[in-house]
Protein backbone atom coordinates (compact mmCIF):
# COMPACT_ATOMS: atom_id res chain seq x y z
CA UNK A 1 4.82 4.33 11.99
CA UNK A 2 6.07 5.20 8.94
CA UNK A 3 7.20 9.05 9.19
CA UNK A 4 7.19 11.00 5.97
CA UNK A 5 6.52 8.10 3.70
CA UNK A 6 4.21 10.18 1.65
CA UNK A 7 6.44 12.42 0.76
CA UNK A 8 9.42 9.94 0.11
CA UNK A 9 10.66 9.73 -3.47
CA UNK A 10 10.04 6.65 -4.75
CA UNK A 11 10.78 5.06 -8.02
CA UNK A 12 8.70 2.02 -9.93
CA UNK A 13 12.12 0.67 -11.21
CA UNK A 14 13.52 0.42 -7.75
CA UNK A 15 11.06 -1.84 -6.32
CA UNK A 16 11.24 -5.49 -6.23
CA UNK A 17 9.55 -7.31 -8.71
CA UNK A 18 6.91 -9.08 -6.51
CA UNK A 19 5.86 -5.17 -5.47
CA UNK A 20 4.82 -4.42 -9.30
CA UNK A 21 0.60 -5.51 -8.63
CA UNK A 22 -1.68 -2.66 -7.02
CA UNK A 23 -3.77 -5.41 -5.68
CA UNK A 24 -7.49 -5.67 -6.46
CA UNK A 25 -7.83 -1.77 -6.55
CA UNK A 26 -10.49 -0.73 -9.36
CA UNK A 27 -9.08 0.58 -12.26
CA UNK A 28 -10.40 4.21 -12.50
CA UNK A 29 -9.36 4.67 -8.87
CA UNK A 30 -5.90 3.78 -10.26
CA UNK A 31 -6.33 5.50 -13.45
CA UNK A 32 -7.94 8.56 -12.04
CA UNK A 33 -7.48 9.25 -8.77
CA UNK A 34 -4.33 7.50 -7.70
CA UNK A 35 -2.23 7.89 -10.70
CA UNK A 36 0.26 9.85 -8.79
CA UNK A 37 0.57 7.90 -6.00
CA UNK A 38 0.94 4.76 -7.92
CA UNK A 39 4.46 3.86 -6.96
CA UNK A 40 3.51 4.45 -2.84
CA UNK A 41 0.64 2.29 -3.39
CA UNK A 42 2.54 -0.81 -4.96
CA UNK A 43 4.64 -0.38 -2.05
CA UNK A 44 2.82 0.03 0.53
CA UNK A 45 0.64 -3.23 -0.89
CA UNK A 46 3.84 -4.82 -1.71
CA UNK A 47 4.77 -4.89 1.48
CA UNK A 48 1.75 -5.59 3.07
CA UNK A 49 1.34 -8.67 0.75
CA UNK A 50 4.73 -10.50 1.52
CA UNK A 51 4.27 -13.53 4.05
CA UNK A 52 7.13 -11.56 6.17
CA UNK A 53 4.48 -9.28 7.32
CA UNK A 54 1.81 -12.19 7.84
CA UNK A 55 1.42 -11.79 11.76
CA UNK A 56 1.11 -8.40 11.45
CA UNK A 57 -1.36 -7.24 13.72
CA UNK A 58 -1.57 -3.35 13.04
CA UNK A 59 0.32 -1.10 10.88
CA UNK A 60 -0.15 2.88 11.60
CA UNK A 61 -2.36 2.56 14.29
CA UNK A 62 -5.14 0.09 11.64
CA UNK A 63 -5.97 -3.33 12.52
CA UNK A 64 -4.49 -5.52 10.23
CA UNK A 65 -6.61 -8.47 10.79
CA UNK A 66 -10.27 -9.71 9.10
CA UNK A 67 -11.20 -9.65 5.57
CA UNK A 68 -9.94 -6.46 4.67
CA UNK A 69 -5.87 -7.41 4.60
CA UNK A 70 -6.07 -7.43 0.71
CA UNK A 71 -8.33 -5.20 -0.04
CA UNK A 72 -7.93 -1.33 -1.79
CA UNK A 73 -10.11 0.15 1.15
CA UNK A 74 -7.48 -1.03 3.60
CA UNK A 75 -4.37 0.33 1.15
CA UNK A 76 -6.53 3.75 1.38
CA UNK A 77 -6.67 4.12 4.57
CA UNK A 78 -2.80 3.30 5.54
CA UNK A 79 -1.65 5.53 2.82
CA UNK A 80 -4.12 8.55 4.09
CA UNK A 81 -2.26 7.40 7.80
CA UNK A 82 1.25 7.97 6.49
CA UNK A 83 0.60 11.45 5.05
């Protein structure tokens, strides 16, 4: 688990490069609603994204398998787990 992530200070500037995309999130959830946590979510997708992680079978307690691995819905959900 990832203890106190949400309220860990993070920087856009200090994440790699390949951590810069949000994903396929729709805009005005990025635009509206998620605007402050943009920098946790390219992180959090970052690192979900990276073929490191590819045998990942569950992250937080979620299932990290099917169809939803790159999707915003799945993003949503580990980010409302790490709070």
């Amino acid at each position: 688990n990832l203890l106190g992530y949400g309220s860990a200070v993070l920087k856009e500037k200090e994440l790699p490069q390949e951590w810069a995309s949000v994903g396929s999130v729709p805009k005005w959830l990025m635009d509206d609603r998620a605007r402050k946590i943009r920098v946790h979510w390219q992180a959090l997708h970052g690192l979900l994204s990276t073929n490191t992680l590819g045998g990942l079978e569950s992250f937080n307690e979620v299932p990290m398998s099917g169809s939803l691995r790159d999707q915003p819905e799945l993003t949503c959900l580990l980010l409302m787990q790490c709070l």
